[in-house]
PDB file of N, CA and C in Angstrom:
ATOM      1  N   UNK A   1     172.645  15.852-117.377  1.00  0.00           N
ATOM      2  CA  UNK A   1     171.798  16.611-116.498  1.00  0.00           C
ATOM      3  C   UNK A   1     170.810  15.719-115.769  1.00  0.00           C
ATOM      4  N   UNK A   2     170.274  16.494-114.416  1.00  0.00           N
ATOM      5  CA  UNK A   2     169.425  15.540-113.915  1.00  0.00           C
ATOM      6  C   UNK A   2     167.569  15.632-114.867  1.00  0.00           C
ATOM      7  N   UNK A   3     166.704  14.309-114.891  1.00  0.00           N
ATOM      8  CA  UNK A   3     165.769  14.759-115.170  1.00  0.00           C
ATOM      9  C   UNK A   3     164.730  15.398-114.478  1.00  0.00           C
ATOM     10  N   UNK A   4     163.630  15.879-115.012  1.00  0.00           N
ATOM     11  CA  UNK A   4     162.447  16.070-114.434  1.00  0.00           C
ATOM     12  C   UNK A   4     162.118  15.644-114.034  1.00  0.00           C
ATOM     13  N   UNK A   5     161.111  16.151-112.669  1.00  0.00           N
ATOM     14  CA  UNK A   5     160.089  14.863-111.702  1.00  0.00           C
ATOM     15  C   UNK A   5     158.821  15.195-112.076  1.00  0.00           C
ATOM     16  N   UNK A   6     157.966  14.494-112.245  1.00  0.00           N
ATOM     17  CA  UNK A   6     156.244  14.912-112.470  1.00  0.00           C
ATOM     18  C   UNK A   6     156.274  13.754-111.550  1.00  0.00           C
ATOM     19  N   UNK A   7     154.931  14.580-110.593  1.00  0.00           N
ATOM     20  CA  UNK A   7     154.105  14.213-109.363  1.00  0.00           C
ATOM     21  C   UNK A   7     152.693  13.523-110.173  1.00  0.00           C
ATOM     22  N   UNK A   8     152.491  12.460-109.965  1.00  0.00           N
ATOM     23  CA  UNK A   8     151.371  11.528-110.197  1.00  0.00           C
ATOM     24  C   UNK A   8     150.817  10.815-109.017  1.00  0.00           C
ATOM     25  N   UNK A   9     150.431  11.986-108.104  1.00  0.00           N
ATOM     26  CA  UNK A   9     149.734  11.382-106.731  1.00  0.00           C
ATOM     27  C   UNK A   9     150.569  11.121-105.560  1.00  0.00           C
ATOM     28  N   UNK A  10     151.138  10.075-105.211  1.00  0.00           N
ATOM     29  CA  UNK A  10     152.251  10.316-104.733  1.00  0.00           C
ATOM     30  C   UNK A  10     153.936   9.703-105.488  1.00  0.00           C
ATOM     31  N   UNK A  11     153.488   9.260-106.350  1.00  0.00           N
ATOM     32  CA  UNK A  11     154.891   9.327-107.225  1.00  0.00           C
ATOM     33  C   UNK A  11     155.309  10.054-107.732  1.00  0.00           C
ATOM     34  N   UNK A  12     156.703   9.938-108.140  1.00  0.00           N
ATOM     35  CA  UNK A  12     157.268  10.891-108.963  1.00  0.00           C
ATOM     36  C   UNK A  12     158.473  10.118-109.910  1.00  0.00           C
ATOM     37  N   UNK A  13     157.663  10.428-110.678  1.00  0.00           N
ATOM     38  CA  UNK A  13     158.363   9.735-112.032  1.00  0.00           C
ATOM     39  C   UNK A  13     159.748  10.983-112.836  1.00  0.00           C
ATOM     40  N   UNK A  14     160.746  10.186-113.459  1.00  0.00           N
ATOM     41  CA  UNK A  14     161.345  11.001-114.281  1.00  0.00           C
ATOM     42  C   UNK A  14     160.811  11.336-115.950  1.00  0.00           C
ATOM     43  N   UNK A  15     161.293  12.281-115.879  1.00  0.00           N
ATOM     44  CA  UNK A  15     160.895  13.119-117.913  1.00  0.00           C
ATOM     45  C   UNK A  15     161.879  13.638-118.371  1.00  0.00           C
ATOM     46  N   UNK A  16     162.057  13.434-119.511  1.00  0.00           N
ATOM     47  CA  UNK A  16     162.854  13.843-120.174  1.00  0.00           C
ATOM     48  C   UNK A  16     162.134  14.961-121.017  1.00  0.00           C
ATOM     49  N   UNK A  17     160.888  15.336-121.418  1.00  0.00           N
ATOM     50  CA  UNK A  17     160.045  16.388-121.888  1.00  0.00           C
ATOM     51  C   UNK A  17     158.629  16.215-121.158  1.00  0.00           C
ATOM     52  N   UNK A  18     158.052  17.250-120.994  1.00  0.00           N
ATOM     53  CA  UNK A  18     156.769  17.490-120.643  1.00  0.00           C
ATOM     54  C   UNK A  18     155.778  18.596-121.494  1.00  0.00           C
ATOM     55  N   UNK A  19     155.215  18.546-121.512  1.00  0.00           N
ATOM     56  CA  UNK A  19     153.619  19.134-122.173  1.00  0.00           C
ATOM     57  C   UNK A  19     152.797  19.930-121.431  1.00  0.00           C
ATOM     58  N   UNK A  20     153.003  21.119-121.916  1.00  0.00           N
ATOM     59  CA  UNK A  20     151.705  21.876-120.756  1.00  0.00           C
ATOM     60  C   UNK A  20     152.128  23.419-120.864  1.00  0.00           C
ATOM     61  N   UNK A  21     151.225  24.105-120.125  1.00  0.00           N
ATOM     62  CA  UNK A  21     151.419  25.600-120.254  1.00  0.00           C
ATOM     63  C   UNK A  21     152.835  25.730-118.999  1.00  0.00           C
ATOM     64  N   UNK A  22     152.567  25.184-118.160  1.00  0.00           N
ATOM     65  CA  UNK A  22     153.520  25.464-117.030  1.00  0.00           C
ATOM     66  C   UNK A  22     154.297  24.365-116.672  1.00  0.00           C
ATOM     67  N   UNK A  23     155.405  24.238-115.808  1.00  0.00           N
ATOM     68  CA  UNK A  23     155.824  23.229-115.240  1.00  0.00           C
ATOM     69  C   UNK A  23     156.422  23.171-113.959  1.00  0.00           C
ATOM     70  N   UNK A  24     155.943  22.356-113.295  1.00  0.00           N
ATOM     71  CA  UNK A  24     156.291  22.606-111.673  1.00  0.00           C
ATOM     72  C   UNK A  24     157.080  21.347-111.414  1.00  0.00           C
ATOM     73  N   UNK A  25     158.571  21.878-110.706  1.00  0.00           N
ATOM     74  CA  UNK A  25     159.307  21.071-110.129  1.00  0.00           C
ATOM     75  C   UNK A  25     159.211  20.843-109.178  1.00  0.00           C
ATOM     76  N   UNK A  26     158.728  19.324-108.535  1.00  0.00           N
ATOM     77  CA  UNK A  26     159.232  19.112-107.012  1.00  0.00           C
ATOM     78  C   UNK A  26     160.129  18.397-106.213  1.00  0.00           C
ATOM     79  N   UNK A  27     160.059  19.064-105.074  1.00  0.00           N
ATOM     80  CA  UNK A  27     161.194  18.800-104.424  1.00  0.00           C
ATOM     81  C   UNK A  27     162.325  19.635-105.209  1.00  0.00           C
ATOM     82  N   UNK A  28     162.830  20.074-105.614  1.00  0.00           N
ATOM     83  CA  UNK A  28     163.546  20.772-106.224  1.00  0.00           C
ATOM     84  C   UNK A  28     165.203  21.109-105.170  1.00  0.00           C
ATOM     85  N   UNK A  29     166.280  20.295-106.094  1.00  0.00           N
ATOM     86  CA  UNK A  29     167.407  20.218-105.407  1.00  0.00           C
ATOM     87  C   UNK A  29     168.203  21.213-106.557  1.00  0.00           C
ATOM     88  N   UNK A  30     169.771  21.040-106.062  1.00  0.00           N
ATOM     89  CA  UNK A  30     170.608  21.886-106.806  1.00  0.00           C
ATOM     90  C   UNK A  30     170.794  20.898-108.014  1.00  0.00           C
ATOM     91  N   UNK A  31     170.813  19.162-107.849  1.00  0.00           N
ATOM     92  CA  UNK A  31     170.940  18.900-109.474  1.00  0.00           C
ATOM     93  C   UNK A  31     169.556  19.335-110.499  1.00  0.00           C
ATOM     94  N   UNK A  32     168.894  19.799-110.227  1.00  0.00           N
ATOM     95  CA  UNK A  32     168.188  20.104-111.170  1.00  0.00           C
ATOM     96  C   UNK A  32     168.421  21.962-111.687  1.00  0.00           C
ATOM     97  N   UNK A  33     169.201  22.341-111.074  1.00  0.00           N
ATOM     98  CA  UNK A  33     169.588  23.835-111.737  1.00  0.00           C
ATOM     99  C   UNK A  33     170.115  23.728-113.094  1.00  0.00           C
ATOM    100  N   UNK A  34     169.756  24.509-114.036  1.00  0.00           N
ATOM    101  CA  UNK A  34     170.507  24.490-115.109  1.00  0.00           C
ATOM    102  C   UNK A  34     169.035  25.108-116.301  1.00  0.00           C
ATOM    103  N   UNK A  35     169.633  25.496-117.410  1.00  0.00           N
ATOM    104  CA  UNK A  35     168.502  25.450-118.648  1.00  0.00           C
ATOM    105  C   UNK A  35     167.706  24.728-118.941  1.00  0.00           C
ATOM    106  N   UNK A  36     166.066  25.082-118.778  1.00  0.00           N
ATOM    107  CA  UNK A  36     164.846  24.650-120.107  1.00  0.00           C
ATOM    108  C   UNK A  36     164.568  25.550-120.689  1.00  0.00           C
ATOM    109  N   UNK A  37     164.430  24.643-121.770  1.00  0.00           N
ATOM    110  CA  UNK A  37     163.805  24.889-123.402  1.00  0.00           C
ATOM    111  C   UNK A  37     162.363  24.664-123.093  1.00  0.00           C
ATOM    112  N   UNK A  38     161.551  26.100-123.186  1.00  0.00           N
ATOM    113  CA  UNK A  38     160.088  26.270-123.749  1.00  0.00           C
ATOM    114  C   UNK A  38     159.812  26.617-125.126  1.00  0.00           C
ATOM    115  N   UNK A  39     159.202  25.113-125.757  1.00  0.00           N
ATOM    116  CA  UNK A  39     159.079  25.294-126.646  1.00  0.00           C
ATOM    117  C   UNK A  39     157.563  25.191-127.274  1.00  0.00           C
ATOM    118  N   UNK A  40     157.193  26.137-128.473  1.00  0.00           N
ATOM    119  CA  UNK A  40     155.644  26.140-128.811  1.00  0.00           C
ATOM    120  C   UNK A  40     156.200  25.804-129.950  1.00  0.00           C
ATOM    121  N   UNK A  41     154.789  24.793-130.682  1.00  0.00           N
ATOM    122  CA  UNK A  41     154.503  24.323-132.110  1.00  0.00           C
ATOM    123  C   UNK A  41     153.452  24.278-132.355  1.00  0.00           C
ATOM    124  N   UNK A  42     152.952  24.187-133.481  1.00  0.00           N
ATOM    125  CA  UNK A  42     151.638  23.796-134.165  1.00  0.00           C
ATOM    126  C   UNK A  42     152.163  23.522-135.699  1.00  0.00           C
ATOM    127  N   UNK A  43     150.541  23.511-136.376  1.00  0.00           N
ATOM    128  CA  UNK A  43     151.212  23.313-137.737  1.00  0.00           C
ATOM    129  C   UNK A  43     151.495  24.099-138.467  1.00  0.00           C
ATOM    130  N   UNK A  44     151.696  25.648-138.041  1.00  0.00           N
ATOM    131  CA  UNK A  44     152.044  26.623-138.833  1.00  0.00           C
ATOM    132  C   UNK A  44     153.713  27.079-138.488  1.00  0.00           C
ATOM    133  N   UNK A  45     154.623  26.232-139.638  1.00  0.00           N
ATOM    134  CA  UNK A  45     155.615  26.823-138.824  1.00  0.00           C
ATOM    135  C   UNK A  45     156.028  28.169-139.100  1.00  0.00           C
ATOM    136  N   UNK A  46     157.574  28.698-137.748  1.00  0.00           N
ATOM    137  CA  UNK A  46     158.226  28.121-137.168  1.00  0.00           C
ATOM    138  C   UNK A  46     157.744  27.947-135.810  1.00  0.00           C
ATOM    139  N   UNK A  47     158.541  26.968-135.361  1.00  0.00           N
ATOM    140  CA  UNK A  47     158.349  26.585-133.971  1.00  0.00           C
ATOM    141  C   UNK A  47     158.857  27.858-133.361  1.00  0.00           C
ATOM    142  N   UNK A  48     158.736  28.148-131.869  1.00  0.00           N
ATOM    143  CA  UNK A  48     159.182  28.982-131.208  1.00  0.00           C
ATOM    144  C   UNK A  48     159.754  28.684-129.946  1.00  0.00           C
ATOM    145  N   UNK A  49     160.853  28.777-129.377  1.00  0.00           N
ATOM    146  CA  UNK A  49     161.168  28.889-128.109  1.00  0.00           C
ATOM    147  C   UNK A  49     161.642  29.773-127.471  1.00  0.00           C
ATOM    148  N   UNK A  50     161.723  29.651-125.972  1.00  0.00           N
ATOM    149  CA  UNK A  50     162.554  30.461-124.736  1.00  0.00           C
ATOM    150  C   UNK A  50     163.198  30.027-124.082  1.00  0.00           C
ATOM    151  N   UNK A  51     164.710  30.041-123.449  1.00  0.00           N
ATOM    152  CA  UNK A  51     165.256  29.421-122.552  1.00  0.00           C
ATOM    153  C   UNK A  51     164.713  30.201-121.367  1.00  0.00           C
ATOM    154  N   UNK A  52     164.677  29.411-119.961  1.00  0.00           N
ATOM    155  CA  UNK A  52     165.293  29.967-119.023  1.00  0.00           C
ATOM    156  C   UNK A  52     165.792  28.899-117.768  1.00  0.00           C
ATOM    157  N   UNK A  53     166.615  30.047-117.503  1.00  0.00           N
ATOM    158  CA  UNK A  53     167.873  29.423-116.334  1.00  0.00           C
ATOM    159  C   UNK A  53     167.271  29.573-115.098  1.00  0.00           C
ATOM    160  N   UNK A  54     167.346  28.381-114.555  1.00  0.00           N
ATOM    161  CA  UNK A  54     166.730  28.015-112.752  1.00  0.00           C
ATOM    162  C   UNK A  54     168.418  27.899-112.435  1.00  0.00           C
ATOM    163  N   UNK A  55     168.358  28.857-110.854  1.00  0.00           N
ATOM    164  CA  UNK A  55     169.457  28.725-110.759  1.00  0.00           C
ATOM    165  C   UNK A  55     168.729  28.202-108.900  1.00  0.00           C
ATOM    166  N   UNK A  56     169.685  27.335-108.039  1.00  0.00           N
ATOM    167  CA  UNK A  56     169.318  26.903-107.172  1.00  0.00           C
ATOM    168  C   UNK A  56     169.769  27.393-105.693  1.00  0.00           C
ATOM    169  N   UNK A  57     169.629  28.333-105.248  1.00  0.00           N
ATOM    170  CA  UNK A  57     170.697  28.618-103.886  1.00  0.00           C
ATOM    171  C   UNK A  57     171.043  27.411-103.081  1.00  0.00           C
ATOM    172  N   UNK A  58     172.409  26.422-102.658  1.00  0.00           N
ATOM    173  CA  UNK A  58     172.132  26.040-101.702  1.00  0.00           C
ATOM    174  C   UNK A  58     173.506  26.259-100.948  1.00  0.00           C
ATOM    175  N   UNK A  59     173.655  25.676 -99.755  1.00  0.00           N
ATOM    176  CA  UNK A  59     174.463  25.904 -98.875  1.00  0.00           C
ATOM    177  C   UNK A  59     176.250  25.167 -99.413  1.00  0.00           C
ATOM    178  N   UNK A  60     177.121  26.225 -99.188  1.00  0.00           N
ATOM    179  CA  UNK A  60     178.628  25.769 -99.161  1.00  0.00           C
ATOM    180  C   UNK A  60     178.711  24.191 -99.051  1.00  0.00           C
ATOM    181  N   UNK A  61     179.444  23.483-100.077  1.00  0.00           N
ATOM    182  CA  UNK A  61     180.266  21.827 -99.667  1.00  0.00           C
ATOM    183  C   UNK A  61     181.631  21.869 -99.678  1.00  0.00           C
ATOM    184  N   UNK A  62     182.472  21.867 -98.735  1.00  0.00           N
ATOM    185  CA  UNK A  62     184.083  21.911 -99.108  1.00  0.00           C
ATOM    186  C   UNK A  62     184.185  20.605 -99.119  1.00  0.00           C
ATOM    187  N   UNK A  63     185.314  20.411 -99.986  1.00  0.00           N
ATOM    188  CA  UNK A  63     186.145  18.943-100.186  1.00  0.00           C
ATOM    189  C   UNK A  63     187.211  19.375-100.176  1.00  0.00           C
ATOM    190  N   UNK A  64     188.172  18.302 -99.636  1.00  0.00           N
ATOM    191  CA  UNK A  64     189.465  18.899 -99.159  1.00  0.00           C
ATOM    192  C   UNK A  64     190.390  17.826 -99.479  1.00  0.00           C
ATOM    193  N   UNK A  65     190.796  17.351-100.676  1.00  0.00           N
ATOM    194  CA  UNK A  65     191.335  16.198-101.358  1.00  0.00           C
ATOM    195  C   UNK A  65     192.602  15.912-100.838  1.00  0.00           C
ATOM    196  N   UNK A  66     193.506  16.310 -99.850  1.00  0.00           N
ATOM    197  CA  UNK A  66     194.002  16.337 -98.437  1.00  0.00           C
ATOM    198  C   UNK A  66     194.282  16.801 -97.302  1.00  0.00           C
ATOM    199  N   UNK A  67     193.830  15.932 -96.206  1.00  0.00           N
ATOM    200  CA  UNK A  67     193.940  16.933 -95.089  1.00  0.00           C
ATOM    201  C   UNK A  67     195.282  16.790 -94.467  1.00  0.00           C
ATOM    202  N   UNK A  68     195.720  15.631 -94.601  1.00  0.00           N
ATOM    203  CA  UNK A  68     197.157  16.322 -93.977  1.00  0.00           C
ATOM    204  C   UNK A  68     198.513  15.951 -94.978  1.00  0.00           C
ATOM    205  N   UNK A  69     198.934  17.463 -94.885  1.00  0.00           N
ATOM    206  CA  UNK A  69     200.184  17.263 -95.931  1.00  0.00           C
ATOM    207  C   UNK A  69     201.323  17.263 -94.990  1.00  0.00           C
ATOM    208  N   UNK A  70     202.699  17.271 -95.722  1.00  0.00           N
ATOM    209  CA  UNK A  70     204.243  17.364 -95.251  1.00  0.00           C
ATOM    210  C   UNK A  70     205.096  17.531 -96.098  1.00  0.00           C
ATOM    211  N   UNK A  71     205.729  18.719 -95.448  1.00  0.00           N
ATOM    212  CA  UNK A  71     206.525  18.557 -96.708  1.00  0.00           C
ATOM    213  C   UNK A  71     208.308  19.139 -95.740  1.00  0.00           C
ATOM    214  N   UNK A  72     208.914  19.131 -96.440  1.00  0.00           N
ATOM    215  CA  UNK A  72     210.694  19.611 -96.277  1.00  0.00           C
ATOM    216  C   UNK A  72     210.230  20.795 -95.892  1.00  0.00           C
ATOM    217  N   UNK A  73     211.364  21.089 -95.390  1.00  0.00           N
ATOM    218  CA  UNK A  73     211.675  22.891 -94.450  1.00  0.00           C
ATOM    219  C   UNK A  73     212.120  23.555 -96.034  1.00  0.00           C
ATOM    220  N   UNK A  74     211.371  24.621 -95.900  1.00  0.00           N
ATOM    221  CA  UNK A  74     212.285  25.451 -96.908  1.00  0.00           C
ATOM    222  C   UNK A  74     211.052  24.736 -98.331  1.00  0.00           C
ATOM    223  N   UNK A  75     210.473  24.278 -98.501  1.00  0.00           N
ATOM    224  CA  UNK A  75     209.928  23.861 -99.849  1.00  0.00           C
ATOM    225  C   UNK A  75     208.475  24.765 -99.543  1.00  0.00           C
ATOM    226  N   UNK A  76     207.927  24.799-101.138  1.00  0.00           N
ATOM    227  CA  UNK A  76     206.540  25.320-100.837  1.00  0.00           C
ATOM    228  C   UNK A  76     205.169  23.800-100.952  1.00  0.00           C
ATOM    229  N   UNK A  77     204.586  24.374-100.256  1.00  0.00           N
ATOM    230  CA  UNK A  77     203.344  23.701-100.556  1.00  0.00           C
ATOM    231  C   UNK A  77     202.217  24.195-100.829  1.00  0.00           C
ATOM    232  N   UNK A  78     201.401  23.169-101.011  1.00  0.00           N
ATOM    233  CA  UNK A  78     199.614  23.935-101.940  1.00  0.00           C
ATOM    234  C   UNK A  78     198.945  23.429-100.753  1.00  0.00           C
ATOM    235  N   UNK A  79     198.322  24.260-100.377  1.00  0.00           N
ATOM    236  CA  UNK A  79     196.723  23.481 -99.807  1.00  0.00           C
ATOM    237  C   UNK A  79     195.512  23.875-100.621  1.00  0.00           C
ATOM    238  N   UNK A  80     194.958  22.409-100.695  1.00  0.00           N
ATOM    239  CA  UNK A  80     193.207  22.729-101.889  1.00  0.00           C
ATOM    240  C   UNK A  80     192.308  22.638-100.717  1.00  0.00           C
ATOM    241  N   UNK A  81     191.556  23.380-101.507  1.00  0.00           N
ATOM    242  CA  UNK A  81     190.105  23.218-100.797  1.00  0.00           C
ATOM    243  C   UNK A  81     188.470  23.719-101.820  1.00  0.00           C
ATOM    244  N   UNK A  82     188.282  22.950-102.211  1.00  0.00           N
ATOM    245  CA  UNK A  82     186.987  22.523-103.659  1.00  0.00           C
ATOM    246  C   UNK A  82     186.058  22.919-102.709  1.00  0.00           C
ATOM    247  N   UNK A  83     185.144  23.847-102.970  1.00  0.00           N
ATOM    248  CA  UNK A  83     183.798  24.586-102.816  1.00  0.00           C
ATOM    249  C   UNK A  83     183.021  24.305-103.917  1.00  0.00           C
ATOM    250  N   UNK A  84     182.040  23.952-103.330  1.00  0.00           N
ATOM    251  CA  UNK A  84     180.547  23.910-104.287  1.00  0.00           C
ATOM    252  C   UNK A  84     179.606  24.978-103.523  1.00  0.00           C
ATOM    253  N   UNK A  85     178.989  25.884-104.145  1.00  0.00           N
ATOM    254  CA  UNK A  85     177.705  26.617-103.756  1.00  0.00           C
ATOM    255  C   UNK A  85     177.228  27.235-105.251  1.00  0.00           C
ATOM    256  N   UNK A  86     175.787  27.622-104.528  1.00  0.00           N
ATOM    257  CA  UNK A  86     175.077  28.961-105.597  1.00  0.00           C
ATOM    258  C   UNK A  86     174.151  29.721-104.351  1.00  0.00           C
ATOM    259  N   UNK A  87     174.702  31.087-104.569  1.00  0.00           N
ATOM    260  CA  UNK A  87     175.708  31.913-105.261  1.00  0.00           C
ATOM    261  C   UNK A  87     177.284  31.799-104.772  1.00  0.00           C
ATOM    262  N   UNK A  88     177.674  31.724-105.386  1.00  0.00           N
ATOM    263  CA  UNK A  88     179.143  31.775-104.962  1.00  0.00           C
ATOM    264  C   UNK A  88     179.591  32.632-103.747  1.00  0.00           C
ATOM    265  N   UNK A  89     180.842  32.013-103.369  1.00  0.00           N
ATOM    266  CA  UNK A  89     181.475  32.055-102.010  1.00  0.00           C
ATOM    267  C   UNK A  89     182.393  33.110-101.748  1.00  0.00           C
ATOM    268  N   UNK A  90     182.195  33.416-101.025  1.00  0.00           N
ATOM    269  CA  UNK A  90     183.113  34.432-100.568  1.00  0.00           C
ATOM    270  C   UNK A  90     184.420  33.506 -99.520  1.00  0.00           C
ATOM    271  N   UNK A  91     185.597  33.116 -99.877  1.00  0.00           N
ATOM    272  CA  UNK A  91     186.720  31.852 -99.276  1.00  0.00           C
ATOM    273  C   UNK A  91     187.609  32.986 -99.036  1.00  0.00           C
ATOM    274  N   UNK A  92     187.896  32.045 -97.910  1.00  0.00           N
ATOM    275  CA  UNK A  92     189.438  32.838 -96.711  1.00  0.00           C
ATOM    276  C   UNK A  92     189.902  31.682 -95.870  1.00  0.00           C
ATOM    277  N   UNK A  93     190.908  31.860 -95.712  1.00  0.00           N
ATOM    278  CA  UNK A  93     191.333  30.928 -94.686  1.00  0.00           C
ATOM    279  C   UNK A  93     191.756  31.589 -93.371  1.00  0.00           C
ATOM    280  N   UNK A  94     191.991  30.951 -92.347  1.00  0.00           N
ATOM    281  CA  UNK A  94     192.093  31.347 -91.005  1.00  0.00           C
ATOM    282  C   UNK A  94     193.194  30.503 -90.177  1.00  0.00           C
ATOM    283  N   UNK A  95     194.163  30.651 -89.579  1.00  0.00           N
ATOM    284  CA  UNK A  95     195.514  29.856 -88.741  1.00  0.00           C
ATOM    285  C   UNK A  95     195.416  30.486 -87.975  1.00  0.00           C
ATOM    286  N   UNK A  96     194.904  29.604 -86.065  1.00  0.00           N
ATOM    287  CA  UNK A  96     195.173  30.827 -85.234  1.00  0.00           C
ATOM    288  C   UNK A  96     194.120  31.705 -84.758  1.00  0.00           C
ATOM    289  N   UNK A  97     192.870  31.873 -85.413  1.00  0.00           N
ATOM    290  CA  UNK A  97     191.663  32.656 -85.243  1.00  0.00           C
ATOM    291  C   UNK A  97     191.856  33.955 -85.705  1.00  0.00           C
ATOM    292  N   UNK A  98     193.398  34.008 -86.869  1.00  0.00           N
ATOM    293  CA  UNK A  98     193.408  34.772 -88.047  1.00  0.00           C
ATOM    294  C   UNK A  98     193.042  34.870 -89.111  1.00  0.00           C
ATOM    295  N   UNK A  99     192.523  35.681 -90.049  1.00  0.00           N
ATOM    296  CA  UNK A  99     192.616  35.287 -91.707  1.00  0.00           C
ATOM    297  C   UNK A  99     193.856  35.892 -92.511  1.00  0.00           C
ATOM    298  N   UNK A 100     194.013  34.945 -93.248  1.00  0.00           N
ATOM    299  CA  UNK A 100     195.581  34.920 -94.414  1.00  0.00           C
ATOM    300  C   UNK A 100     195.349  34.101 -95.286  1.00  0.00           C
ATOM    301  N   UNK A 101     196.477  34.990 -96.069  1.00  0.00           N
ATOM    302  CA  UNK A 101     196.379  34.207 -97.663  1.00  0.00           C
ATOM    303  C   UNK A 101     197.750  33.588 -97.765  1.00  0.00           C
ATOM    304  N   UNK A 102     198.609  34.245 -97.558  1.00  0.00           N
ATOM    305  CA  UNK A 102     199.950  33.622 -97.828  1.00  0.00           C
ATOM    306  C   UNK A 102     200.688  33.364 -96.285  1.00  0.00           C
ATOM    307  N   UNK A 103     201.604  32.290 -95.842  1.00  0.00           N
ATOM    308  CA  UNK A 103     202.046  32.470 -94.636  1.00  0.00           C
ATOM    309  C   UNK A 103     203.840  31.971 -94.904  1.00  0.00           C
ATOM    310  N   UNK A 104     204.587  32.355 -94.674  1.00  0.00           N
ATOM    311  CA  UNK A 104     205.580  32.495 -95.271  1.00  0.00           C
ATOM    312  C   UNK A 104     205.688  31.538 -96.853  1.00  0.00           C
ATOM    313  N   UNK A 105     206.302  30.476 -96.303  1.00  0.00           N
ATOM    314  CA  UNK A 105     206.323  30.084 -97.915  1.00  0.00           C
ATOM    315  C   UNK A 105     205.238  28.784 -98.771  1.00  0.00           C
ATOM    316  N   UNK A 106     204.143  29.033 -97.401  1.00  0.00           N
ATOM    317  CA  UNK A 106     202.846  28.437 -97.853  1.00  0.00           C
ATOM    318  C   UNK A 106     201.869  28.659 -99.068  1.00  0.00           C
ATOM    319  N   UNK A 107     201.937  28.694 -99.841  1.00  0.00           N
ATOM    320  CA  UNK A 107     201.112  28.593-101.092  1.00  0.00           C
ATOM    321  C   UNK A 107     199.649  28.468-101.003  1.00  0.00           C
ATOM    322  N   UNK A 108     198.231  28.981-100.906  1.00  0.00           N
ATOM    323  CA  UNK A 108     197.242  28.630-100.716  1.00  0.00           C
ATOM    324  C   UNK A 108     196.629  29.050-101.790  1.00  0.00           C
ATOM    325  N   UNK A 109     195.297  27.683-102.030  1.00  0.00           N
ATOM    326  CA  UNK A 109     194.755  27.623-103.124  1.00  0.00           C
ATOM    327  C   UNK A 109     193.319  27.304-103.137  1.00  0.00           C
ATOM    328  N   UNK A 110     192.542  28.202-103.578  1.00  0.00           N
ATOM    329  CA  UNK A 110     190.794  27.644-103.331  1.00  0.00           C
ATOM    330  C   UNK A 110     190.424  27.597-104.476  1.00  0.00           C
ATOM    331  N   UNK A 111     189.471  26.550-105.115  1.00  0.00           N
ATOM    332  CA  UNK A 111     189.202  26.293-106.351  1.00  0.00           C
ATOM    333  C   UNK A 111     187.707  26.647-106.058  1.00  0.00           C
ATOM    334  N   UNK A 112     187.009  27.321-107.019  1.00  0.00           N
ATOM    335  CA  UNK A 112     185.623  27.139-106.476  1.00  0.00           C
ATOM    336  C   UNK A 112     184.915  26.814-107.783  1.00  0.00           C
ATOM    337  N   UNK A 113     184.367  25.848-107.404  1.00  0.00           N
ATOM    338  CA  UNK A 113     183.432  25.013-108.587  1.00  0.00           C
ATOM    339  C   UNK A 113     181.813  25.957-108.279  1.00  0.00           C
ATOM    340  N   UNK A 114     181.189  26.632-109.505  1.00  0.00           N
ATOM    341  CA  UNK A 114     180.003  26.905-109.770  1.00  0.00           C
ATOM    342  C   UNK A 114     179.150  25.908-110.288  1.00  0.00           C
ATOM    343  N   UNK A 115     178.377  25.365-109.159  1.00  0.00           N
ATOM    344  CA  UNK A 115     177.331  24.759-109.478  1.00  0.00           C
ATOM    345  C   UNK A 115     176.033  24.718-110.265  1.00  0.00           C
TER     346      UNK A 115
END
């Protein structure tokens, strides 16, 4: 996972834990989405914690691990196309200034990675 940034004026250092009632992320990108652990102690145990989940909206990334295929008449083929977003995507494809899923013996395939 990525770490924490704490602002010290104009730096910003990484953490791996911090101390305090609150905690403020800045700059705040999509690698930093994911679970913290709030945790309280003293000397009376048990310790206590809370998770919670920062989730990050950002904009669609396609990767397209090839763009141009070929293949024989009569064979099928795959086309990929790897999406990254939060919240997830709503994917279609378009040939033509149509949308389709299958085109005769074209095979199409969208993988979508949750970030």
């Amino acid at each position: 996972g990525q770490n924490m940034l704490y602002q010290a004026n104009t730096q910003f250092d990484p953490l791996d834990t911090y101390s305090g009632d609150s905690l403020t992320l800045v700059k705040l990108d999509r690698r930093q989405m994911g679970a913290y652990l709030c945790i309280a102690s003293n000397d009376v145990p048990p310790a206590v914690s809370k998770r919670i989940t920062l989730n990050v909206n950002f904009a669609p990334v396609v990767k397209v691990p090839n763009q141009l295929l070929g293949a024989p008449l009569g064979t099928n083929v795959s086309l990929e196309c790897h999406v990254e977003a939060f919240p997830n995507t709503i994917n279609y494809w378009v040939k033509n200034r149509e949308k389709c899923c299958w085109m005769g013996t074209i095979s199409i395939t969208i993988i979508v990675i949750a970030k």
